[in-house]
C-alpha atoms as a PDB file:
ATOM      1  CA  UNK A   1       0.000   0.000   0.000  1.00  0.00           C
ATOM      2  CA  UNK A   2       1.002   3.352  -0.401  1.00  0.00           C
ATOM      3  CA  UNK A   3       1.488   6.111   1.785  1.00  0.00           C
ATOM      4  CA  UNK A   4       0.132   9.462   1.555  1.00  0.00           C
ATOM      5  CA  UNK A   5       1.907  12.470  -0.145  1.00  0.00           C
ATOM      6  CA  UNK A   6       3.641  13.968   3.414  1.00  0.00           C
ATOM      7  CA  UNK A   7       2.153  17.179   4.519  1.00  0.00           C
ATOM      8  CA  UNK A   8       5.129  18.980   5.525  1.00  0.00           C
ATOM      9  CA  UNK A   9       9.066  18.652   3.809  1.00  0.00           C
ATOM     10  CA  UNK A  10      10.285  16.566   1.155  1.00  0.00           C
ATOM     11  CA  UNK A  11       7.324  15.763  -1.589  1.00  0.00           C
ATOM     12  CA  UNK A  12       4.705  17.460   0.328  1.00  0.00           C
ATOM     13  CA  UNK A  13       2.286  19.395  -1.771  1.00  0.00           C
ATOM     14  CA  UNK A  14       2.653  23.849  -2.745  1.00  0.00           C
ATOM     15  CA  UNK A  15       1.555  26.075  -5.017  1.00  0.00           C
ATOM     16  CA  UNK A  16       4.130  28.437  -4.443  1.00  0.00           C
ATOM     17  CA  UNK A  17       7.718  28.323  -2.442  1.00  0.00           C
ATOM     18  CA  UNK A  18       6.481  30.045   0.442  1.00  0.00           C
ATOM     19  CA  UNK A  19       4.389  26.712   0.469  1.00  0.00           C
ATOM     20  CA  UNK A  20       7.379  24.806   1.445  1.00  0.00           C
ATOM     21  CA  UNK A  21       9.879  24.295   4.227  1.00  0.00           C
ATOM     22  CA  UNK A  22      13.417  26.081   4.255  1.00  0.00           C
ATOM     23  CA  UNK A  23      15.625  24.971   1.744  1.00  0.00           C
ATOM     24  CA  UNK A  24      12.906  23.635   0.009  1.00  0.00           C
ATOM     25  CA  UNK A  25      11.864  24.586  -3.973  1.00  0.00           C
ATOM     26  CA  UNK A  26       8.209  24.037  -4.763  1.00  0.00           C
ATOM     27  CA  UNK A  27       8.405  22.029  -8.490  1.00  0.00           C
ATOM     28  CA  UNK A  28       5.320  23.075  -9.991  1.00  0.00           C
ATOM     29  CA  UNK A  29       3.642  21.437 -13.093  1.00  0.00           C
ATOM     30  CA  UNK A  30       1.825  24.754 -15.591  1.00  0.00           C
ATOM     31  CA  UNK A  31      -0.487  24.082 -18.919  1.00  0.00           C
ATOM     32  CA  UNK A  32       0.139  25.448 -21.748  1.00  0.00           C
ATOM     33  CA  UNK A  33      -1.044  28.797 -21.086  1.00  0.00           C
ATOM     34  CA  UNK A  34       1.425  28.521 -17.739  1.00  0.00           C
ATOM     35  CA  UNK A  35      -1.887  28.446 -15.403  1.00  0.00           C
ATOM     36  CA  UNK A  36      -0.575  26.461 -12.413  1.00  0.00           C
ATOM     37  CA  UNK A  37      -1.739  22.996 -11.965  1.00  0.00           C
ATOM     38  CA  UNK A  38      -0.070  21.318  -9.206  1.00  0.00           C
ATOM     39  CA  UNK A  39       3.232  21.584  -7.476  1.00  0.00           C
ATOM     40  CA  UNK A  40       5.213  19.359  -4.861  1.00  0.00           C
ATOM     41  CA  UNK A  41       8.507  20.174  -2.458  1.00  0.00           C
ATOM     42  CA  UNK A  42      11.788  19.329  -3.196  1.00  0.00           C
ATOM     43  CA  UNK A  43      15.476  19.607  -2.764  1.00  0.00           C
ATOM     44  CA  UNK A  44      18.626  20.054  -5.037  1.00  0.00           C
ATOM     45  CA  UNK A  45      20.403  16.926  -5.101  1.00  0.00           C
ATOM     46  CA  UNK A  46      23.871  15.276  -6.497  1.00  0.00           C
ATOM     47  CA  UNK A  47      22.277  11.467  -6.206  1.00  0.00           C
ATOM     48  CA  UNK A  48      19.236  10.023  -5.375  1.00  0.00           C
ATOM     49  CA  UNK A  49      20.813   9.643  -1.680  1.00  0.00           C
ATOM     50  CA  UNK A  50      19.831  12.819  -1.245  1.00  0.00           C
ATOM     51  CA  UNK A  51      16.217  12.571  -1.607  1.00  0.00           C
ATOM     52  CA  UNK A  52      15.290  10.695   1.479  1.00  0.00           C
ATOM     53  CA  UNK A  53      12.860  10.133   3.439  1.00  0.00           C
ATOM     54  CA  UNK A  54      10.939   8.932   0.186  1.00  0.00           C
ATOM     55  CA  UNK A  55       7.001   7.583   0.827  1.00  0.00           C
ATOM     56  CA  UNK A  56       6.411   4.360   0.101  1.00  0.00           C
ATOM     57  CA  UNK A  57       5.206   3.923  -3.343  1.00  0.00           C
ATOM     58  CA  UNK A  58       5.800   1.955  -6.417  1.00  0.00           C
ATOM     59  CA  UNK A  59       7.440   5.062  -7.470  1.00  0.00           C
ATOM     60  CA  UNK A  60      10.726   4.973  -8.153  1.00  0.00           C
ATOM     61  CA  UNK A  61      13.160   7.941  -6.795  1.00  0.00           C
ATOM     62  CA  UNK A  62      14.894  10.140  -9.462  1.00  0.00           C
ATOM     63  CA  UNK A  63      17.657  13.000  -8.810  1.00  0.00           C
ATOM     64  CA  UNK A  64      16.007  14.748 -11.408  1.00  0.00           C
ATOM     65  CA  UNK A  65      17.826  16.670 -14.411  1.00  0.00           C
ATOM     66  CA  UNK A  66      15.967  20.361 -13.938  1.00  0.00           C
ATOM     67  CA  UNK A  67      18.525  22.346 -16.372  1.00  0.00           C
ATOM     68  CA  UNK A  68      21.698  21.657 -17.150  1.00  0.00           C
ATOM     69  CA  UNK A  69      23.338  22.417 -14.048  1.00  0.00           C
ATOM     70  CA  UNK A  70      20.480  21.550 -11.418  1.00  0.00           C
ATOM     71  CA  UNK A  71      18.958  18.251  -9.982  1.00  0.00           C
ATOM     72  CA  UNK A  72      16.199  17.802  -7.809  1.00  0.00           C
ATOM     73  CA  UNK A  73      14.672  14.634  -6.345  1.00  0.00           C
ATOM     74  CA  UNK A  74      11.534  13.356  -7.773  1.00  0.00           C
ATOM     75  CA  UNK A  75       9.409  10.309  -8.460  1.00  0.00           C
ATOM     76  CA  UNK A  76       9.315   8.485 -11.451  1.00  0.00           C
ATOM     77  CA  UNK A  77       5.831   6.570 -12.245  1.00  0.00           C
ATOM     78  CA  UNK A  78       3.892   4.619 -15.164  1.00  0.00           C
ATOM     79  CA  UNK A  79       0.634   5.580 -13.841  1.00  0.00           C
ATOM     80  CA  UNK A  80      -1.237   7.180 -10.732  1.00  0.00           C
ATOM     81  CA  UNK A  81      -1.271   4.073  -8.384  1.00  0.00           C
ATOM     82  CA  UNK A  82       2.373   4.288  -8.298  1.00  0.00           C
ATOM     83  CA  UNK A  83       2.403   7.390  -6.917  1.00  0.00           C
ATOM     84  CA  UNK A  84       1.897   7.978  -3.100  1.00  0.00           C
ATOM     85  CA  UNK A  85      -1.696   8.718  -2.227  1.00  0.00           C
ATOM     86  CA  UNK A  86      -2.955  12.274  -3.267  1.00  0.00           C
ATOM     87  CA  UNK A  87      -0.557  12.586  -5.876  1.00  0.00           C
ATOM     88  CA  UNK A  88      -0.840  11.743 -10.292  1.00  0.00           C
ATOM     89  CA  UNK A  89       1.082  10.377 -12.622  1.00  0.00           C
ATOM     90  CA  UNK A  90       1.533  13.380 -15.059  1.00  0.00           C
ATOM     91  CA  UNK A  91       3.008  12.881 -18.077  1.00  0.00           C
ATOM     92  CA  UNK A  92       6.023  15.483 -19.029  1.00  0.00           C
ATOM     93  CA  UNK A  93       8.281  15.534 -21.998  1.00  0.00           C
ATOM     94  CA  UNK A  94      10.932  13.788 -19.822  1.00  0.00           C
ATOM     95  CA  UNK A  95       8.970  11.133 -18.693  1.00  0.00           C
ATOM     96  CA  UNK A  96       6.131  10.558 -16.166  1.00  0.00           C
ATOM     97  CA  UNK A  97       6.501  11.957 -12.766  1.00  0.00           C
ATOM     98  CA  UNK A  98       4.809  11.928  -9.521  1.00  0.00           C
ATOM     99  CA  UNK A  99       2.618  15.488  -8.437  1.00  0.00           C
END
């Protein structure tokens, strides 16, 4: 079973960075028209050791290529159910990702 999307740090949901803890970027997910959909927290990170605690999910953990010189922990999925509860499987040009 999965857990739930955490409510505060790492992977929690936001809308804006103010949303999220200290050292903490929100990672938000716009339409085409850049109207805000959804948004989670994250971190900057060098490996996927970095992006702990992680829920448990089917998802798998990603230190995520942002731009070319920033990561940031994510979570890879093939559809919603492997995503911790609360959060979809949304499909972006790299891939599918947790949100």
């Amino acid at each position: 079973m999965n857990d739930p999307q955490p409510n505060s740090g790492l992977y929690s949901h936001c809308e804006v960075p103010e949303d999220c803890m200290p050292g903490f970027a929100c990672y938000s997910l716009q339409d085409q028209d850049m109207v805000y959909i959804t948004g989670f927290c994250t971190i900057i990170c060098d490996s996927i050791a970095d992006c702990v605690p992680e829920p448990k999910s089917q998802a798998v953990t990603e230190c995520f290529q942002v731009n070319p010189d920033t990561k940031a922990c994510s979570l890879k999925c093939n559809q919603d159910g492997d995503c911790p509860i609360g959060m979809t499987c949304e499909s972006i040009t790299e891939g599918n990702y947790c949100w």
